[in-house]
Protein backbone atom coordinates (compact mmCIF):
# COMPACT_ATOMS: atom_id res chain seq x y z
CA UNK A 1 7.96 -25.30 5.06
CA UNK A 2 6.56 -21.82 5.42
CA UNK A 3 3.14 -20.97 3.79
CA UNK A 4 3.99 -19.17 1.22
CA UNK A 5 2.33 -19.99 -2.07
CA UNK A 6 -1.07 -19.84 -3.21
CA UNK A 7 -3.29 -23.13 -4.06
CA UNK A 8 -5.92 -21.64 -6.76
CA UNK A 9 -8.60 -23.11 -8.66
CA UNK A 10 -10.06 -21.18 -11.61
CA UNK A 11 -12.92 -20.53 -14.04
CA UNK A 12 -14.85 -19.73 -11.72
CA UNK A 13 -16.86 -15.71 -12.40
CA UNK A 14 -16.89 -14.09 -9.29
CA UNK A 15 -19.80 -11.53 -8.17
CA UNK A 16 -20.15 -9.02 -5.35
CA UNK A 17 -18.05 -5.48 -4.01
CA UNK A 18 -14.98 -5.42 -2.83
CA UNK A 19 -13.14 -2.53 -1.01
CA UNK A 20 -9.41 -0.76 -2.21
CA UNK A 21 -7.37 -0.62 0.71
CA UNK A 22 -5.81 2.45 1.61
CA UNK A 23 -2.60 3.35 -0.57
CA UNK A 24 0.51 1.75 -0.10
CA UNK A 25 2.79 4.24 -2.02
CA UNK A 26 1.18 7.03 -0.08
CA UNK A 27 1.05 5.16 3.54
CA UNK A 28 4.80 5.08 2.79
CA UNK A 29 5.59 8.84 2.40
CA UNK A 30 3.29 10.20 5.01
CA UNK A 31 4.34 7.77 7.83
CA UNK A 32 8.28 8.93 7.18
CA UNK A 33 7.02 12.74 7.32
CA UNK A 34 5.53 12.03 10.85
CA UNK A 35 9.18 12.25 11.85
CA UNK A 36 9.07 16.06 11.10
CA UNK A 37 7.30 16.91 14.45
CA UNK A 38 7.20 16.20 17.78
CA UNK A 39 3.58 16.74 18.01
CA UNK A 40 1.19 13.79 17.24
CA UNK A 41 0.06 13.00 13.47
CA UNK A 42 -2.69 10.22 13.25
CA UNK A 43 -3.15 8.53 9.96
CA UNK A 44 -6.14 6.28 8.97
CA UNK A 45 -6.70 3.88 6.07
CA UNK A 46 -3.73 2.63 6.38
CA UNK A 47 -2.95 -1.11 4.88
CA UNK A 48 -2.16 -3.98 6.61
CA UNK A 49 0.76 -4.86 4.37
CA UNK A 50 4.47 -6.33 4.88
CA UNK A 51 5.80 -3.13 3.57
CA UNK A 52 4.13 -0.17 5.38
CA UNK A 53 4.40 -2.80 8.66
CA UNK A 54 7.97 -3.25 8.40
CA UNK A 55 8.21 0.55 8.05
CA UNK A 56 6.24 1.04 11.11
CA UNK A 57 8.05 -1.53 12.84
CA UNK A 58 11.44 1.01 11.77
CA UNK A 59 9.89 4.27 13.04
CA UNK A 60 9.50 2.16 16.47
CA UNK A 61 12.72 1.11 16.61
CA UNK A 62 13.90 4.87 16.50
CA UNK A 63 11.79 5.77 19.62
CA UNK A 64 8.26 6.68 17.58
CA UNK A 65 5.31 5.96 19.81
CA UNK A 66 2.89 4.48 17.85
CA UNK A 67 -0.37 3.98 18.91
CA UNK A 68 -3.77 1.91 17.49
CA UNK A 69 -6.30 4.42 17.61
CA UNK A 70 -8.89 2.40 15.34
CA UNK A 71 -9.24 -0.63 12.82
CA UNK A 72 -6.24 0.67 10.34
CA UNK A 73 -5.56 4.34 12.12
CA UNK A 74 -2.36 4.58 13.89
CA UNK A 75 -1.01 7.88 15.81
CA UNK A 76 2.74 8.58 15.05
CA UNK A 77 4.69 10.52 17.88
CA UNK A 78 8.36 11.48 17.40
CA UNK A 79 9.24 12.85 20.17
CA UNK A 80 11.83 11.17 22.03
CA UNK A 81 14.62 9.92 19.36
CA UNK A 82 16.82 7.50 19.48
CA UNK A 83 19.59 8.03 17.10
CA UNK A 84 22.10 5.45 18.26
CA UNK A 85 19.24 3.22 16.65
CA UNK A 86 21.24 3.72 13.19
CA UNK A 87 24.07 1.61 14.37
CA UNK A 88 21.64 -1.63 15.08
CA UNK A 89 22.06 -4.53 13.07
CA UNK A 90 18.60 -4.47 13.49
CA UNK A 91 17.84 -1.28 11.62
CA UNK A 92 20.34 -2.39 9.18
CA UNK A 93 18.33 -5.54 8.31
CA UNK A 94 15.02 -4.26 8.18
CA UNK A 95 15.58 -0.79 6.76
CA UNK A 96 17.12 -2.70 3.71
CA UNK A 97 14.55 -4.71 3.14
CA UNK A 98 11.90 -2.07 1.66
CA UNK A 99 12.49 0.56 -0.93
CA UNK A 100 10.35 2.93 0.55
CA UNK A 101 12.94 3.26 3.99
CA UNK A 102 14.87 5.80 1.22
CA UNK A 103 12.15 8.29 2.54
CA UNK A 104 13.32 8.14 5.98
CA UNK A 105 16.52 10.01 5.02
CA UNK A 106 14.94 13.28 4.96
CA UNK A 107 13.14 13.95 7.43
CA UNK A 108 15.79 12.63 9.99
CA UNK A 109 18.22 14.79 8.39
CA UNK A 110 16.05 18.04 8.25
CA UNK A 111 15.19 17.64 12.24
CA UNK A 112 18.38 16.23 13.34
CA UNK A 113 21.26 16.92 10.76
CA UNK A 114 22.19 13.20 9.99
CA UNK A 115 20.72 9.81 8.77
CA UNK A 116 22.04 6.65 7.81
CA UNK A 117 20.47 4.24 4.84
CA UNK A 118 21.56 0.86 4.37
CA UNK A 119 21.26 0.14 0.73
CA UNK A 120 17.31 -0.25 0.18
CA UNK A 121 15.60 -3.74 -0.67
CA UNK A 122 12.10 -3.45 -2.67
CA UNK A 123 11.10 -5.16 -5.99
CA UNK A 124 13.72 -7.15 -8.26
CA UNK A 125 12.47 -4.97 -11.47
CA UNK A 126 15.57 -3.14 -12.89
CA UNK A 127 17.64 -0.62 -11.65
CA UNK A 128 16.51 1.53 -9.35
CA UNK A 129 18.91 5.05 -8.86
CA UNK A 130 19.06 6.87 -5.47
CA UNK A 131 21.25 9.61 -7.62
CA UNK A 132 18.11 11.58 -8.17
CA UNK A 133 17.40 11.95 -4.24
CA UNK A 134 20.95 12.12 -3.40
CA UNK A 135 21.78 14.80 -5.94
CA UNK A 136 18.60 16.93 -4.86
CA UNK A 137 19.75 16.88 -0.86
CA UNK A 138 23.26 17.62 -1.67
CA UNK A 139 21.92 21.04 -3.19
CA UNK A 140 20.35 21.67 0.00
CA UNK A 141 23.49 21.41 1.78
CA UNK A 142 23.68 17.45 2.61
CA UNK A 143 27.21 15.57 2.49
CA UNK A 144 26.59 11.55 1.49
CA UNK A 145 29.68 9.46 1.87
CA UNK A 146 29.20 5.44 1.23
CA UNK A 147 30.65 3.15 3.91
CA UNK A 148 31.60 0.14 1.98
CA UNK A 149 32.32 -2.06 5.13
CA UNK A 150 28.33 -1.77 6.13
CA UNK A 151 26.87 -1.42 2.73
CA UNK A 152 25.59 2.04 3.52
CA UNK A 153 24.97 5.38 3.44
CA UNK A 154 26.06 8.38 6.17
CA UNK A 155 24.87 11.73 5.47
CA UNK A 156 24.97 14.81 7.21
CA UNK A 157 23.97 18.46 7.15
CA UNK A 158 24.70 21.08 9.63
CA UNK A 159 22.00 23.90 8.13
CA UNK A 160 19.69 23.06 4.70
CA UNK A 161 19.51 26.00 2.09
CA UNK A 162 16.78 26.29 -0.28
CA UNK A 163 17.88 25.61 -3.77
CA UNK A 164 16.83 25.79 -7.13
CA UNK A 165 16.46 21.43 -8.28
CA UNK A 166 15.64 20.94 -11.50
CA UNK A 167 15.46 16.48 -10.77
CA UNK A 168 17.17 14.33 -13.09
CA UNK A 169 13.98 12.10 -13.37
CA UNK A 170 10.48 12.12 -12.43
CA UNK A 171 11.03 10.11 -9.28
CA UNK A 172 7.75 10.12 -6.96
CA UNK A 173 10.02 8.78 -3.98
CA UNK A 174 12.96 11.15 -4.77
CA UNK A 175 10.40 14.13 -5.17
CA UNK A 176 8.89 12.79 -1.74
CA UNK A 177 12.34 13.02 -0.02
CA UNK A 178 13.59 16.79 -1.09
CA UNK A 179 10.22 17.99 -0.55
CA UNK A 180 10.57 16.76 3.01
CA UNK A 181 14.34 18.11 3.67
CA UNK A 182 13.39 21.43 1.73
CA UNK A 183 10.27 21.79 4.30
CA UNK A 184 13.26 23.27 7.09
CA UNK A 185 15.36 24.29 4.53
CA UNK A 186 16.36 28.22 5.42
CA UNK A 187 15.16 30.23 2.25
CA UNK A 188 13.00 29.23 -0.68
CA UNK A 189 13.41 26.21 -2.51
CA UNK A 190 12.05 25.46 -5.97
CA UNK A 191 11.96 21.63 -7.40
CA UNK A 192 11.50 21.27 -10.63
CA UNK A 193 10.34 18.32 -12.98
CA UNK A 194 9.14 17.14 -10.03
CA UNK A 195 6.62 14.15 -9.90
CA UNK A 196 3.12 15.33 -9.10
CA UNK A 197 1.16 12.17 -8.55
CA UNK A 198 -2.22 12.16 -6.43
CA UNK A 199 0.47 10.48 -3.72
CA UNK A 200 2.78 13.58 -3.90
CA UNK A 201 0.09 15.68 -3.31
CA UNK A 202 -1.42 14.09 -0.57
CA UNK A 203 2.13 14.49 1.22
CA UNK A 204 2.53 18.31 0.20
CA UNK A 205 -1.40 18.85 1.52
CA UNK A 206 -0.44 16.89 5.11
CA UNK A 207 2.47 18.78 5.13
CA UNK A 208 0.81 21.79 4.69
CA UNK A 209 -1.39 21.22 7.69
CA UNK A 210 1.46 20.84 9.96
CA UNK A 211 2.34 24.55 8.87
CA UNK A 212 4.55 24.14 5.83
CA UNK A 213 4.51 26.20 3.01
CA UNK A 214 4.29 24.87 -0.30
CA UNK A 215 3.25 25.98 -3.50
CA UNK A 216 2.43 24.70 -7.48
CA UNK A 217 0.91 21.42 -6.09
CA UNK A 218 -0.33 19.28 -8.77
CA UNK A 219 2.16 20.41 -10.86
CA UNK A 220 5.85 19.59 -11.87
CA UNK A 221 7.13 22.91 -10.02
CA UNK A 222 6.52 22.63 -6.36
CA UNK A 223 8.18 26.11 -4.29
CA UNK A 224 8.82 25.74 -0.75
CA UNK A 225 9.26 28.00 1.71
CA UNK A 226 11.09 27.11 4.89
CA UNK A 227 9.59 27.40 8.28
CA UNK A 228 11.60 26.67 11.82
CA UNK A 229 9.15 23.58 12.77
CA UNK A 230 5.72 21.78 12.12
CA UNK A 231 2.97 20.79 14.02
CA UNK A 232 0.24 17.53 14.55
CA UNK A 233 -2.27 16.51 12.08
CA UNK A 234 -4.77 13.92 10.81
CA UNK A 235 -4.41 12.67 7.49
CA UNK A 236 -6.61 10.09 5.52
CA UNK A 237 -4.96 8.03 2.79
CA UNK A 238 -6.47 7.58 -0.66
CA UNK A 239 -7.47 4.67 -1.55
CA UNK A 240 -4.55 2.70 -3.71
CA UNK A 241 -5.09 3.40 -7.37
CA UNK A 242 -3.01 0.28 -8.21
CA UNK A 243 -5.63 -2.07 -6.67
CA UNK A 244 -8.48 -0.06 -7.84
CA UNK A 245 -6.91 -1.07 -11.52
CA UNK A 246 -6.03 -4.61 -10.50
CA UNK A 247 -10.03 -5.44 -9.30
CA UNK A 248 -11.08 -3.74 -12.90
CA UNK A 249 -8.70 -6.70 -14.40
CA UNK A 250 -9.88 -9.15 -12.23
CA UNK A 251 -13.66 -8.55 -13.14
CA UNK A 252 -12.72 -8.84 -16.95
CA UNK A 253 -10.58 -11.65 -17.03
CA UNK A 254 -13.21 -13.78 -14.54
CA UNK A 255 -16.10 -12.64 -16.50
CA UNK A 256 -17.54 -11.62 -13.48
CA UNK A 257 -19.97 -8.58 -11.87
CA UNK A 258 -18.10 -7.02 -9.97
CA UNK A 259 -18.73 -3.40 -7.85
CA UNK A 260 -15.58 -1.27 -6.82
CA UNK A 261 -16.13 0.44 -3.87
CA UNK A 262 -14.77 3.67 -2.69
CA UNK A 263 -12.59 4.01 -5.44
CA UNK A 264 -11.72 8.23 -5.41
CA UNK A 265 -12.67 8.32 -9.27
CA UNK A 266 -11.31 11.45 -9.63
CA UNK A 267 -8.34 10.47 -8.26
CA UNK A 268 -7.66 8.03 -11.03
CA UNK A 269 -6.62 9.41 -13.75
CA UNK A 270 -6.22 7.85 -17.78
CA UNK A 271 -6.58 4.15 -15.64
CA UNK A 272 -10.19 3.83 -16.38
CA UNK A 273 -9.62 5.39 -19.71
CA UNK A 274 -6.79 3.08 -20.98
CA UNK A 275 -8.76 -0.24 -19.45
CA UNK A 276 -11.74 1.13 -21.92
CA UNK A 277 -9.10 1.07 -24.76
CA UNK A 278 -8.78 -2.58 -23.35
CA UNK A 279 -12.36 -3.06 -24.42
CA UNK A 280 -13.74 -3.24 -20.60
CA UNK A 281 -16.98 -1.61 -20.15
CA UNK A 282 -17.37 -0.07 -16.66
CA UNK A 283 -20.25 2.30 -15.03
CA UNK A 284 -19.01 5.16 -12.31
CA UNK A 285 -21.86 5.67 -9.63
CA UNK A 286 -20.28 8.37 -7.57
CA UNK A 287 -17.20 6.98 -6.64
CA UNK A 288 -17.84 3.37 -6.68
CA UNK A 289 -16.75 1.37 -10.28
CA UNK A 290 -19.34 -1.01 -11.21
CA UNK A 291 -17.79 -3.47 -13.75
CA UNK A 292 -21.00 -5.50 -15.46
CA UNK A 293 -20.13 -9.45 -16.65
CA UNK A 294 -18.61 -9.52 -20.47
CA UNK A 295 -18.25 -12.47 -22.29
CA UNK A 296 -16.13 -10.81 -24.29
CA UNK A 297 -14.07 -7.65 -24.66
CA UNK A 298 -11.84 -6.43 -27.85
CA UNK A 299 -8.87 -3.92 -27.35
CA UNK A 300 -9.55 -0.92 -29.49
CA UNK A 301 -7.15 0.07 -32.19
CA UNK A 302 -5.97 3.85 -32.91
CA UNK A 303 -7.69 6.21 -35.16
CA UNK A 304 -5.64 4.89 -38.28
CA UNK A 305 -6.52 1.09 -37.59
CA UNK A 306 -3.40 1.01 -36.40
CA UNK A 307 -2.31 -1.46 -33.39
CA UNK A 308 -2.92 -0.16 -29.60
CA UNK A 309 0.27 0.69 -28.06
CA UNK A 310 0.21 0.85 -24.44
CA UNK A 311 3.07 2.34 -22.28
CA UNK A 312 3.61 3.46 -18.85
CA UNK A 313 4.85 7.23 -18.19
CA UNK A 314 4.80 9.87 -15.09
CA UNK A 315 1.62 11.05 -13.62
CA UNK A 316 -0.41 11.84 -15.31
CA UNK A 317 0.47 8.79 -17.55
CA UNK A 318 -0.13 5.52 -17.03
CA UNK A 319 1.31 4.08 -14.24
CA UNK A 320 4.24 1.12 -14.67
CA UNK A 321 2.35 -0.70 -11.63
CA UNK A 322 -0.10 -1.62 -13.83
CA UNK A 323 1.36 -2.88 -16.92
CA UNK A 324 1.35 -6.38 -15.60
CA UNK A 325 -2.09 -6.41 -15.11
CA UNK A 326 -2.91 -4.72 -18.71
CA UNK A 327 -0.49 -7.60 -19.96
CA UNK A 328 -2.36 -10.15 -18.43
CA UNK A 329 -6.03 -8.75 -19.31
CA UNK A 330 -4.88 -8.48 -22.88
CA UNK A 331 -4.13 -12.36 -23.38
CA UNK A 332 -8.02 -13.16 -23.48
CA UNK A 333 -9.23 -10.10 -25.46
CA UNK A 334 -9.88 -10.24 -28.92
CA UNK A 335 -7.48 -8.11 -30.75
CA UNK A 336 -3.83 -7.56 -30.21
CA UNK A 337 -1.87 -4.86 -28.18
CA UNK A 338 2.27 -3.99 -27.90
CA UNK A 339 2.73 -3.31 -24.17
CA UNK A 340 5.74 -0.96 -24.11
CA UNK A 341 7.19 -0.95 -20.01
CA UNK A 342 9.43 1.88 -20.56
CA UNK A 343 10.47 2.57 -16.78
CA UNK A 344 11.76 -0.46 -15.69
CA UNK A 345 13.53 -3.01 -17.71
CA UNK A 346 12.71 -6.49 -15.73
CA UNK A 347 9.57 -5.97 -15.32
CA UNK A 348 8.04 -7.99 -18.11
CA UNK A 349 10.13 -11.50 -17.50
CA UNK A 350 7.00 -12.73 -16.03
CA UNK A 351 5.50 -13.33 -19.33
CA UNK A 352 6.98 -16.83 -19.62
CA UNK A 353 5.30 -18.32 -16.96
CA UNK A 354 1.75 -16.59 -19.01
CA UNK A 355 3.34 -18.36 -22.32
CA UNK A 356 3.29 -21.67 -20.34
CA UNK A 357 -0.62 -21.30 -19.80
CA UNK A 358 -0.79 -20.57 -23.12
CA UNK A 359 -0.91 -17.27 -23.93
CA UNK A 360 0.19 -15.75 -27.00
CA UNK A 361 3.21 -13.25 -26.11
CA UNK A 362 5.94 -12.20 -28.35
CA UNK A 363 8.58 -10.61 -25.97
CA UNK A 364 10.35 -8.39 -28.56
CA UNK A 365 12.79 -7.38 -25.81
CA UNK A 366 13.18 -6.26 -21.72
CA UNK A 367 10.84 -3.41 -22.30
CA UNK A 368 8.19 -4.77 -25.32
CA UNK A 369 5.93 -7.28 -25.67
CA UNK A 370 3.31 -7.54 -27.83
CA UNK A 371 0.03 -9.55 -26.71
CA UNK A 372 -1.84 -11.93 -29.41
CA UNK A 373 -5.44 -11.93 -27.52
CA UNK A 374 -7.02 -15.29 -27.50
CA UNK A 375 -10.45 -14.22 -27.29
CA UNK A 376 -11.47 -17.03 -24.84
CA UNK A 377 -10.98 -19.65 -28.14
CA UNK A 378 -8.44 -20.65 -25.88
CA UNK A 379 -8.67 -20.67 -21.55
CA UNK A 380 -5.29 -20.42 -19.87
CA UNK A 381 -4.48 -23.44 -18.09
CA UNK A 382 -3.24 -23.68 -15.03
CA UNK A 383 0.79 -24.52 -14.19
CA UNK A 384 2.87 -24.12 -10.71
CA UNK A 385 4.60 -20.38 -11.20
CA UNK A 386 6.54 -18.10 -9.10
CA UNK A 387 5.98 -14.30 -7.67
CA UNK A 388 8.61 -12.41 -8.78
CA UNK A 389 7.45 -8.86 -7.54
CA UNK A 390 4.33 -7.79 -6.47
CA UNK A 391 2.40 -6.80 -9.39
CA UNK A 392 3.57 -9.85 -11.66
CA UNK A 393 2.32 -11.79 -8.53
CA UNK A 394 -0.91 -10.15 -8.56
CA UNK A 395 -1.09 -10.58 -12.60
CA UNK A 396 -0.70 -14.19 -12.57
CA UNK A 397 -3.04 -14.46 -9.73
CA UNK A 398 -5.86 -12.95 -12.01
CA UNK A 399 -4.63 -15.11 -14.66
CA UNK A 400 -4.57 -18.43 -12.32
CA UNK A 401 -8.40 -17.44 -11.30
CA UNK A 402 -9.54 -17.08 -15.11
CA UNK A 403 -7.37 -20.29 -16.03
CA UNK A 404 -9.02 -23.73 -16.23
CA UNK A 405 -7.76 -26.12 -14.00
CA UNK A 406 -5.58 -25.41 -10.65
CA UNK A 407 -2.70 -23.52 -10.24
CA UNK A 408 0.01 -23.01 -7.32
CA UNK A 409 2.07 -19.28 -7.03
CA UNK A 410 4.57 -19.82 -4.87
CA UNK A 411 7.11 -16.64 -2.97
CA UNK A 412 3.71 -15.04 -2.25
CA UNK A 413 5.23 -12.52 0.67
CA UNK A 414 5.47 -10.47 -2.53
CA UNK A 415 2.20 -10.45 -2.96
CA UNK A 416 1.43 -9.82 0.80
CA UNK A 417 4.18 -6.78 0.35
CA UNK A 418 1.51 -4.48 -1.76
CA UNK A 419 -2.29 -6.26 -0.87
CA UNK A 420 -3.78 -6.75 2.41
CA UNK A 421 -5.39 -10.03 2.93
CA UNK A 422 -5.71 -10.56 -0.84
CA UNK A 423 -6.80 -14.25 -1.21
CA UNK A 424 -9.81 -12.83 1.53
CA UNK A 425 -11.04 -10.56 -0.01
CA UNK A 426 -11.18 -12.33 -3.20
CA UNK A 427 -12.72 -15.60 -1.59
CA UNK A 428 -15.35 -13.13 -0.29
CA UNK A 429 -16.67 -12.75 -4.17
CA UNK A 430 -16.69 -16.48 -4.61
CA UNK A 431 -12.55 -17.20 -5.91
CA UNK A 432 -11.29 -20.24 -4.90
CA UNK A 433 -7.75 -19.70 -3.27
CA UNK A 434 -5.70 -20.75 -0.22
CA UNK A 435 -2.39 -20.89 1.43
CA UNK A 436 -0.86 -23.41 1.44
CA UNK A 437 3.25 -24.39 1.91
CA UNK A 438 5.74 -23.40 -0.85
């Protein structure tokens, strides 16, 4: 058997700092937009993950030099192409294992005129459109046509036009994409309701190092105007918001001291704010998070006494990574909360494994549940559970480590998918947990 599940024993508090690693929804973008230049773009921070590796391991495969410059830097040269690459069953496998090879499309089809996508893998949380970046390339001139026999898609494009795209949703990967294609797009393109996450903008701000032009970032109305080619660059990912909010869960739920380092405050957004609402006190010293030990923590209610509603929305909402983790942290506070996962309707079926350590959820339906907080009356108990995407996984690890007794997570690649070297890290502030088989 493979060792793929965690062994972990909890109640114990943990104590000490711990580091974010570098962004995984970022690492994803800027790595496919090194495939915009022939010239060399070296990128640092960057997480030792499954999915940025497998992505890596892609951009090889089409003839990308890739080079270890330091402990998590990597240079990206794509000079020398490979196209025939597409036709591999090897690309075919690999490329449909992650989401995030969606973003290879456009770059490869603003530089060379054609790319191929296999259907895309990524987390089992609900449907998951492509229309949005399909529909936004086909009004810069791209032709998509599905070939059933391979499960995939051809497109093509002899010359991008700029465009006016107003998006059909605030996709940050779909946003990614057409900003990419509309980079060598002849003319100006505008793209509107587009997502504007700290992500996006650390894409159009590489971008516009390499000599593109691009305007309105930071907003939901980016303007591009086309240029004939782009140059090298360094780039330095942020550090990944979603662990950043994850470690603040951790320290609460633990009842432990724990220091954030390195954690790009400003870069945050309502997260700090909405764990507050959560009743989790926390002290910013520059741009580390120290969170001090609480015995207890009660989730605010609104103005009107009325009961906290928590739901995810587009930056500069709340992001739907962490509503797992707010669901979790919520079943030992004293008070009650309705957690309302609007973007994604699977995404809160993990909750019966949190009922069987004996949590108090009411799952009202695929996108509600609302969260009767114990207020350590009661410890979670450990029980043998499943991963079934990465941030569930990393939610019921925080709840296994604040449970009393030992539990066992097993399909843990999910985990390893989003957070380097998790159990690590976490042993390094005292958390007892270990592979073991699954």
């Amino acid at each position: 058997m493979s060792v793929d599940a965690f062994e972990v024993i909890g109640g114990t508090s943990l104590q000490g700092e711990i580091v974010p690693q570098g962004a995984k929804n970022e690492a994803l973008q800027v790595i496919c937009a090194t495939l915009l230049t022939e010239e060399e773009v070296t990128i640092s921070n960057i997480p030792d993950i499954l999915d940025v590796n497998l992505l890596i391991s892609l951009l090889q495969g089409l003839g990308v030099s890739v080079v270890r410059v330091a402990e998590k830097a990597y240079s990206f040269r794509a000079k020398d192409i490979d196209l025939g690459y597409f036709e591999s069953k090897e690309f075919r496998q690999n490329a449909g294992r992650i989401r995030g090879s969606v973003m290879l499309i456009a770059p490869l089809l603003a530089r060379f005129g054609k790319a191929i996508l296999p259907r895309p893998g990524g987390d089992k949380i609900g449907r998951r459109r492509l229309d949005t970046h399909f529909l936004g390339l086909e009004l810069l001139g791209a032709n998509f046509t599905y070939n059933a026999a391979r499960n995939q898609y051809d497109v093509e494009a002899s010359q991008l036009k700029g465009a006016y795209i107003l998006m059909d949703e605030i996709s940050v990967t779909g946003t990614a994409n057409v900003l990419m294609a509309a980079v060598f797009a002849k003319g100006t393109t505008q793209i509107y309701n587009a997502a504007c996450e700290p992500y996006v903008q650390q894409l159009c701000r590489m971008l516009n190092r390499m000599g593109a032009l691009i305007s309105g970032i930071g907003s939901n109305l980016l303007t591009i105007e086309g240029v004939e080619k782009l140059t090298g660059t360094q780039h330095r990912l942020l550090p990944d918001m979603i662990e950043v909010g994850s470690f603040i869960g951790l320290a609460a739920m633990t009842q432990s001291e724990i220091t954030i380092k390195d954690a790009m405050v400003e870069e945050l957004g309502i997260i700090p704010r909405v764990f507050k609402r959560m009743g989790i006190q926390m002290e910013f010293r520059g741009n580390d998070i120290f969170i001090p030990r609480q015995e207890n923590y009660e989730i605010q209610t609104f103005i009107d006494g009325s009961i906290m509603t928590i739901y995810d929305a587009p930056w500069p909402g709340f992001t739907p990574d962490l509503m797992s983790i707010v669901l979790v942290v919520a079943t030992q506070a004293k008070g009650s909360v309705l957690v309302h996962q609007k973007m994604f309707e699977s995404r809160l079926f993990f909750v019966d494994k949190l009922i069987d350590m004996g949590a108090q959820i009411i799952l009202c339906d695929p996108h509600r549940a609302t969260v009767i907080g114990l207020g350590r009356r009661f410890q979670l108990r450990g029980i043998e559970m499943s991963s079934p995407d990465i941030r569930a996984g990393v939610a019921l690890l925080i709840a296994a480590l604040s449970a009393k007794g030992t539990s066992i997570i097993h399909n843990i690649h999910q985990i390893d998918r989003g957070y380097e070297a998790i159990d690590e890290r976490l042993r390094a502030l005292g958390a007892q947990v270990r592979r073991v088989e699954g």
